[in-house]
PDB file of N, CA and C in Angstrom:
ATOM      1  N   UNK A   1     -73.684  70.079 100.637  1.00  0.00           N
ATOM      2  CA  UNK A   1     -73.984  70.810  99.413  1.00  0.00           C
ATOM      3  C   UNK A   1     -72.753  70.822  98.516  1.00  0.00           C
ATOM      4  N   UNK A   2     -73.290  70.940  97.676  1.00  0.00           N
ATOM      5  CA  UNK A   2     -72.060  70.958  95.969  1.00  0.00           C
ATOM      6  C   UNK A   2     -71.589  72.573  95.872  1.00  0.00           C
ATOM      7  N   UNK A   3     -70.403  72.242  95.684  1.00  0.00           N
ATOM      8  CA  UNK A   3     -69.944  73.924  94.923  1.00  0.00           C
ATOM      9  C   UNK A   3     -70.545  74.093  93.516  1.00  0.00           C
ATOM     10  N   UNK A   4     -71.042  75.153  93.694  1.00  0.00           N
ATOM     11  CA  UNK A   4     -71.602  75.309  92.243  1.00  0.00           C
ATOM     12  C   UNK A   4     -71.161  76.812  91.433  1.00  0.00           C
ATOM     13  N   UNK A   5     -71.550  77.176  90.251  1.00  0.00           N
ATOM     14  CA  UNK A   5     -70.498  78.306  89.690  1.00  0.00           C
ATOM     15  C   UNK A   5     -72.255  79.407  89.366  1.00  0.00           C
ATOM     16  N   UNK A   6     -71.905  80.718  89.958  1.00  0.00           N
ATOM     17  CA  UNK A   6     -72.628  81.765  89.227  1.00  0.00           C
ATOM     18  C   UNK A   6     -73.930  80.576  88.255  1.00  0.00           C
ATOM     19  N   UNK A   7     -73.314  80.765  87.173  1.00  0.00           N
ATOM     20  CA  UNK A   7     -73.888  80.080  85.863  1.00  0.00           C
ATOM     21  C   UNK A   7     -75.402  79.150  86.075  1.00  0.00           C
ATOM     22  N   UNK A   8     -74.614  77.915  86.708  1.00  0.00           N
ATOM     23  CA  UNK A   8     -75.206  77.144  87.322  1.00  0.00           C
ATOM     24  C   UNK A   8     -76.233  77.336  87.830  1.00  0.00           C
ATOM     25  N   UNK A   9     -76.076  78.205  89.151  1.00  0.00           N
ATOM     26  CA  UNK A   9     -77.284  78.646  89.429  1.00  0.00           C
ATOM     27  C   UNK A   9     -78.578  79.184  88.978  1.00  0.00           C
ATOM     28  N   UNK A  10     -77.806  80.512  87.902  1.00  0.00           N
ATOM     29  CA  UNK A  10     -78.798  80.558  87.629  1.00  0.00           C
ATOM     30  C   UNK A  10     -80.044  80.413  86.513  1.00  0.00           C
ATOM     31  N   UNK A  11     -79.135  79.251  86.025  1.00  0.00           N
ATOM     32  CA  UNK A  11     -79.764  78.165  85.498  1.00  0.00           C
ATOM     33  C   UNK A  11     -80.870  77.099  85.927  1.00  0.00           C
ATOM     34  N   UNK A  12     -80.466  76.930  87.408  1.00  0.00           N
ATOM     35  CA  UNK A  12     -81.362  76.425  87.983  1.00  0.00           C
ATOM     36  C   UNK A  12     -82.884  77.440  88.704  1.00  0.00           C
ATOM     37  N   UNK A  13     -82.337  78.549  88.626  1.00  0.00           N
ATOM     38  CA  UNK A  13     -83.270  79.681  89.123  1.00  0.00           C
ATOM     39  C   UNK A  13     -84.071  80.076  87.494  1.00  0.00           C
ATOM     40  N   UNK A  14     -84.031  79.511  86.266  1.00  0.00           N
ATOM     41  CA  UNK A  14     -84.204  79.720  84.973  1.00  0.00           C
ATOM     42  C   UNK A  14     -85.226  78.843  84.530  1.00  0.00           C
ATOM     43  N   UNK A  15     -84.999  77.684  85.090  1.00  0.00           N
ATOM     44  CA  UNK A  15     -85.860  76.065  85.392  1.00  0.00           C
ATOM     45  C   UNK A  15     -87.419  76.400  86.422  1.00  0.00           C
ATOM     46  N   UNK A  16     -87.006  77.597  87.530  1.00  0.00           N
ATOM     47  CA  UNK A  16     -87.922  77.711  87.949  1.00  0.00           C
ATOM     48  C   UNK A  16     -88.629  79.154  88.052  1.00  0.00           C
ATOM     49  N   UNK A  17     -88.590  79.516  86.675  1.00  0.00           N
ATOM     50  CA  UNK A  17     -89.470  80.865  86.695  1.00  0.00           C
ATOM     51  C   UNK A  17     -88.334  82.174  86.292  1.00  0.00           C
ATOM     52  N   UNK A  18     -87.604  81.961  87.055  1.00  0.00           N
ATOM     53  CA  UNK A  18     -87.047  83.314  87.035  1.00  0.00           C
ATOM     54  C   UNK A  18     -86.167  83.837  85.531  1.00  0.00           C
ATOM     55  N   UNK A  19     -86.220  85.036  85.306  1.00  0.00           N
ATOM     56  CA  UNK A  19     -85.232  85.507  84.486  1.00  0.00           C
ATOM     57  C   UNK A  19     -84.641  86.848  84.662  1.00  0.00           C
ATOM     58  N   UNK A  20     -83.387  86.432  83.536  1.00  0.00           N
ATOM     59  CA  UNK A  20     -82.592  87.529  84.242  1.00  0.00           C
ATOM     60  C   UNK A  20     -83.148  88.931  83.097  1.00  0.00           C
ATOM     61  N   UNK A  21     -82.545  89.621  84.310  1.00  0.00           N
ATOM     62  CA  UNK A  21     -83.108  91.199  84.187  1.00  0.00           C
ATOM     63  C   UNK A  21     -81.746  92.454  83.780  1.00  0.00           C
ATOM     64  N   UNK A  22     -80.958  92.091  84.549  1.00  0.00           N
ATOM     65  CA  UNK A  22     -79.735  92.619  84.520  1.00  0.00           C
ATOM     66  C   UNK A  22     -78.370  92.324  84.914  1.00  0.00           C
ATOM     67  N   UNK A  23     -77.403  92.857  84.186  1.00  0.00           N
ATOM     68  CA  UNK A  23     -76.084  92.169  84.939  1.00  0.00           C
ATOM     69  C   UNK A  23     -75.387  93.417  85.147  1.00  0.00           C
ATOM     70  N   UNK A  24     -74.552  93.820  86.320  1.00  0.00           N
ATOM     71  CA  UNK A  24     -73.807  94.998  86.491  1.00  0.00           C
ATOM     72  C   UNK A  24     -72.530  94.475  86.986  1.00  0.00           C
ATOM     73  N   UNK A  25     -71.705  94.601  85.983  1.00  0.00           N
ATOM     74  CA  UNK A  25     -69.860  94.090  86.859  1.00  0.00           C
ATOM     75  C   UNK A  25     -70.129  92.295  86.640  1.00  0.00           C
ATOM     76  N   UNK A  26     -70.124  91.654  88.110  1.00  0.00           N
ATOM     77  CA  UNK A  26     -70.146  90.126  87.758  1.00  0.00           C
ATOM     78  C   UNK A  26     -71.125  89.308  88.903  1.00  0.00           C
ATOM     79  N   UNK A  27     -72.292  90.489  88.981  1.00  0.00           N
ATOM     80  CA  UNK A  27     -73.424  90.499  89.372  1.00  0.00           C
ATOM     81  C   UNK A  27     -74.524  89.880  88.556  1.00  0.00           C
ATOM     82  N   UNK A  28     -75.611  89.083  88.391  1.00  0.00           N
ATOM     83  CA  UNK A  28     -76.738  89.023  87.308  1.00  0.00           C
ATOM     84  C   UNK A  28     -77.801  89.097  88.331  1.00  0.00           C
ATOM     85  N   UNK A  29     -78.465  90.047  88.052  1.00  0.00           N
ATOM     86  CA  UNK A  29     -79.786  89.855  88.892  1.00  0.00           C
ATOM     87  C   UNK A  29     -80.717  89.006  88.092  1.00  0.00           C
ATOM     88  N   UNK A  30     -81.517  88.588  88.822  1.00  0.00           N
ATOM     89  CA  UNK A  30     -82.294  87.390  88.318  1.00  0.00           C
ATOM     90  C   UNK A  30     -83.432  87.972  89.298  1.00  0.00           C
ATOM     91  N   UNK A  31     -84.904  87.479  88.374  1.00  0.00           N
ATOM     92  CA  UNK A  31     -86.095  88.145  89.249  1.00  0.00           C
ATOM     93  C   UNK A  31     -87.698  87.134  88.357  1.00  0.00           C
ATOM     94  N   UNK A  32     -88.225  86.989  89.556  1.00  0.00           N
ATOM     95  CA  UNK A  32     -89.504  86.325  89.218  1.00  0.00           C
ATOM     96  C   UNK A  32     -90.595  87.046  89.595  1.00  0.00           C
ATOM     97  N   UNK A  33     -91.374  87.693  88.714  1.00  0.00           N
ATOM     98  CA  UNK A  33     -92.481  88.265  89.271  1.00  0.00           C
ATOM     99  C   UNK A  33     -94.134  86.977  89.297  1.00  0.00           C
ATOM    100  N   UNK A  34     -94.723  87.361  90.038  1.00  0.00           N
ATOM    101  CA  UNK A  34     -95.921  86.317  90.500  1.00  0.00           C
ATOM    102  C   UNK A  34     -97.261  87.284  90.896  1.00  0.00           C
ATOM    103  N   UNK A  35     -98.773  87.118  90.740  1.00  0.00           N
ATOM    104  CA  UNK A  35     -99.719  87.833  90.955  1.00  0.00           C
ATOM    105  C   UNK A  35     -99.359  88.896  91.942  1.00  0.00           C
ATOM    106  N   UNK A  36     -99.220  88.767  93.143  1.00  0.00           N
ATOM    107  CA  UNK A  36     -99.091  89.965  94.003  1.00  0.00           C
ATOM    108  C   UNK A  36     -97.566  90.145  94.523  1.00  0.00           C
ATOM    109  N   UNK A  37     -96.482  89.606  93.612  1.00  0.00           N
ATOM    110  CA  UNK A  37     -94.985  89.874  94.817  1.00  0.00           C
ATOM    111  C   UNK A  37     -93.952  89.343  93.484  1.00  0.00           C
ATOM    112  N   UNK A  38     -92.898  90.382  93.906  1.00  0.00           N
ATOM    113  CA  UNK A  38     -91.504  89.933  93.375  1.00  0.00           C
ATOM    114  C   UNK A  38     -90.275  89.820  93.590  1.00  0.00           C
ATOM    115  N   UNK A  39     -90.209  88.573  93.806  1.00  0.00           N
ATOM    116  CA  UNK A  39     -88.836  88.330  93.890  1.00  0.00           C
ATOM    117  C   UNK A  39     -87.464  88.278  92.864  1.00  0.00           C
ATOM    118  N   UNK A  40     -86.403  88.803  93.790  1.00  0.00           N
ATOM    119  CA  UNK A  40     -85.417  89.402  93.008  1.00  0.00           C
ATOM    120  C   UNK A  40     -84.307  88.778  93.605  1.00  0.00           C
ATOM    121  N   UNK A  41     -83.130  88.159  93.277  1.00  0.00           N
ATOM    122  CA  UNK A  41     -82.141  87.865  93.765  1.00  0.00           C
ATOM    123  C   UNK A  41     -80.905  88.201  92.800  1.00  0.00           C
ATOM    124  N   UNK A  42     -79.608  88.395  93.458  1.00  0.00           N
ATOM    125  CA  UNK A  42     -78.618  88.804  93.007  1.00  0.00           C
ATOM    126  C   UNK A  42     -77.687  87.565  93.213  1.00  0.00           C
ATOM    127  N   UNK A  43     -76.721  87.127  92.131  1.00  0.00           N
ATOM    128  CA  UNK A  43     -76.203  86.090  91.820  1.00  0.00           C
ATOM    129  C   UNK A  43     -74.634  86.339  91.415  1.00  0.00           C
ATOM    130  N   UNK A  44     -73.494  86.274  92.126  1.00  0.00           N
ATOM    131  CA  UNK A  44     -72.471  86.403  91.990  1.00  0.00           C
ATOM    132  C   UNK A  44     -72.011  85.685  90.883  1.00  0.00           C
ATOM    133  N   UNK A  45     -71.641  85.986  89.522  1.00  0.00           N
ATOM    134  CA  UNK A  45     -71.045  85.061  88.488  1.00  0.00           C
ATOM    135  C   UNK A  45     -69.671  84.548  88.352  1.00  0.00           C
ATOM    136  N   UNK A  46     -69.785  84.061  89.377  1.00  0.00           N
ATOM    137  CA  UNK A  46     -67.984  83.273  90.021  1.00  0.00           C
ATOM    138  C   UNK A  46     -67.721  82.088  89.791  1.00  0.00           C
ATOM    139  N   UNK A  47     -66.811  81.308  89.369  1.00  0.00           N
ATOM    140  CA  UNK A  47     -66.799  80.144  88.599  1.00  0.00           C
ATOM    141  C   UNK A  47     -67.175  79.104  90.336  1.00  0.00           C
ATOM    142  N   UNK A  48     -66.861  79.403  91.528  1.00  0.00           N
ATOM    143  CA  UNK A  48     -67.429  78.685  92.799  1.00  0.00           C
ATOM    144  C   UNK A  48     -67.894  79.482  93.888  1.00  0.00           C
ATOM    145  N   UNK A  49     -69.140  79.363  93.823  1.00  0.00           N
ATOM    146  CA  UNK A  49     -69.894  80.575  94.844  1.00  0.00           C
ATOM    147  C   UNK A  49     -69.381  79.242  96.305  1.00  0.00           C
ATOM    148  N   UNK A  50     -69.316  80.396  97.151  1.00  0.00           N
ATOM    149  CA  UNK A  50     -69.059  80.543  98.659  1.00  0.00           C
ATOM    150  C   UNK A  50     -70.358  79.757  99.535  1.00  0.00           C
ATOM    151  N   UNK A  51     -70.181  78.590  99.965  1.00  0.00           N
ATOM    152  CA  UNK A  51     -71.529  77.888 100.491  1.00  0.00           C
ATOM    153  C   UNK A  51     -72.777  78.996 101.299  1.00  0.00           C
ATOM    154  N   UNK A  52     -71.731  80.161 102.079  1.00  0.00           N
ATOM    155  CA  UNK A  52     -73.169  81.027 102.848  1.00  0.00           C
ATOM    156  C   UNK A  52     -74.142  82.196 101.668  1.00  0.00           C
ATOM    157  N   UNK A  53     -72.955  82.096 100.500  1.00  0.00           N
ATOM    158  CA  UNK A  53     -73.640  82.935  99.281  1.00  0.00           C
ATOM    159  C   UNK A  53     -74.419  81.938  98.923  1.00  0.00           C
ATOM    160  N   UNK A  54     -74.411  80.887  98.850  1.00  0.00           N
ATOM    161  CA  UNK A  54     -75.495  79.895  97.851  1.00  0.00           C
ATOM    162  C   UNK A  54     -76.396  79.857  99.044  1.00  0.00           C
ATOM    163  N   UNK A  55     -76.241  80.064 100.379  1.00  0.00           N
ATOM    164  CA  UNK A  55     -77.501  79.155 101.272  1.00  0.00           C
ATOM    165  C   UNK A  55     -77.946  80.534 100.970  1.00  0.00           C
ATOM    166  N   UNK A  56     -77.712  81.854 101.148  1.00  0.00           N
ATOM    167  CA  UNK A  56     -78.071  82.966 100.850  1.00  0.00           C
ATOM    168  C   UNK A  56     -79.055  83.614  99.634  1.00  0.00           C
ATOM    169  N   UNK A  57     -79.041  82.439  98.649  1.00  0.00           N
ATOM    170  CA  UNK A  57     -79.658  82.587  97.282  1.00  0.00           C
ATOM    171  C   UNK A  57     -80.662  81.391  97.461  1.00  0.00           C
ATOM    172  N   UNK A  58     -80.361  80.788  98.181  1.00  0.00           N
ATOM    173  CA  UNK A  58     -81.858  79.710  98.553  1.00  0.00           C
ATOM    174  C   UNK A  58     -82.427  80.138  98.797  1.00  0.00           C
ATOM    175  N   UNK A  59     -82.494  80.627 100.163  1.00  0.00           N
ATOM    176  CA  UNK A  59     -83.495  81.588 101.109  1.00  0.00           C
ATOM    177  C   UNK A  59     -84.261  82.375 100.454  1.00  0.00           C
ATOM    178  N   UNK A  60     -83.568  82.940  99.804  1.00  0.00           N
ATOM    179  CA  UNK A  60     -83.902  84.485  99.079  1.00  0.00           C
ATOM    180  C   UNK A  60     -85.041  84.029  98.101  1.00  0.00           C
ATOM    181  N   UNK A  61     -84.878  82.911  97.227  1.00  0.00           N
ATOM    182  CA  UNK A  61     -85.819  82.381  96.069  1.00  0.00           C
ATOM    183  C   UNK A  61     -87.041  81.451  96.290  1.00  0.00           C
ATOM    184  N   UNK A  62     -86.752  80.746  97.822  1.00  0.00           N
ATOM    185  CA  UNK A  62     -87.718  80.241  98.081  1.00  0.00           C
ATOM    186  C   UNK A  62     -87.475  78.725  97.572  1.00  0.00           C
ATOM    187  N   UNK A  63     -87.031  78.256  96.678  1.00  0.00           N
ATOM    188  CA  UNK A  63     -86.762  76.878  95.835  1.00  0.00           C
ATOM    189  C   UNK A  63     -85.755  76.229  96.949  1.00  0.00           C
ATOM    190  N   UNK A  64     -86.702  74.777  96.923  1.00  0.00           N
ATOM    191  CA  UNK A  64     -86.052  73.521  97.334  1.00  0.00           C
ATOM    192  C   UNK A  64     -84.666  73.421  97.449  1.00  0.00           C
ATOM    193  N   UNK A  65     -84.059  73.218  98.841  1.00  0.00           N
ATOM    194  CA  UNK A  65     -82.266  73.251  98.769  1.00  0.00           C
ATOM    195  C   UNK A  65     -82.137  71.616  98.313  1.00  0.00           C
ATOM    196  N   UNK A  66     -82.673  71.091  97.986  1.00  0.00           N
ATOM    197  CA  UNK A  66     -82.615  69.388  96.789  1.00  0.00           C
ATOM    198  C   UNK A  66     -82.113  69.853  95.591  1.00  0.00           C
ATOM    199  N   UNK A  67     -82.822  71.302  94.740  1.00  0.00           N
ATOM    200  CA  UNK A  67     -82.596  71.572  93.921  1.00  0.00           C
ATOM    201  C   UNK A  67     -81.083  71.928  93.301  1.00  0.00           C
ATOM    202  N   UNK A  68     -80.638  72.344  94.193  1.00  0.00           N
ATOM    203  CA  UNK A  68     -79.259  72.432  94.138  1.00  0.00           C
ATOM    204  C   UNK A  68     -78.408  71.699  94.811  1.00  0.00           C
ATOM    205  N   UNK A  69     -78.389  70.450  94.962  1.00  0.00           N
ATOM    206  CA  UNK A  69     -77.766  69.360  95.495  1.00  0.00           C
ATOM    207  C   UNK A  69     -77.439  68.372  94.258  1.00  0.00           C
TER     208      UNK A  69
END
């Protein structure tokens, strides 16, 4: 996997539905709501997120780990 920055991401989480909702400090939550469920993920805005924070924001969103490769 690629180091990637805050930004990046969630840019790519932007591509697939989600938008952001709020930012607190150098936090952005980002959230996709869908007929019955919502998902919400929190996105560190760090110029190089930490590989177990990014596998951590995969999981969480459900989207293809290709996508961020």
């Amino acid at each position: 996997m690629r180091v990637l920055s805050g930004k990046a991401v969630c840019q790519i989480l932007k591509r697939h539905g989600f938008v952001q909702i709020r930012q607190r400090g150098s936090h952005v939550i980002m959230q996709k709501k869908s007929s019955n469920s919502t998902i919400t993920v929190p996105v560190p805005n760090h110029s190089e997120l930490k590989i177990g924070t990014l596998r951590s924001i995969i999981r969480q969103c459900g989207i293809a780990k290709a996508e961020f490769d």
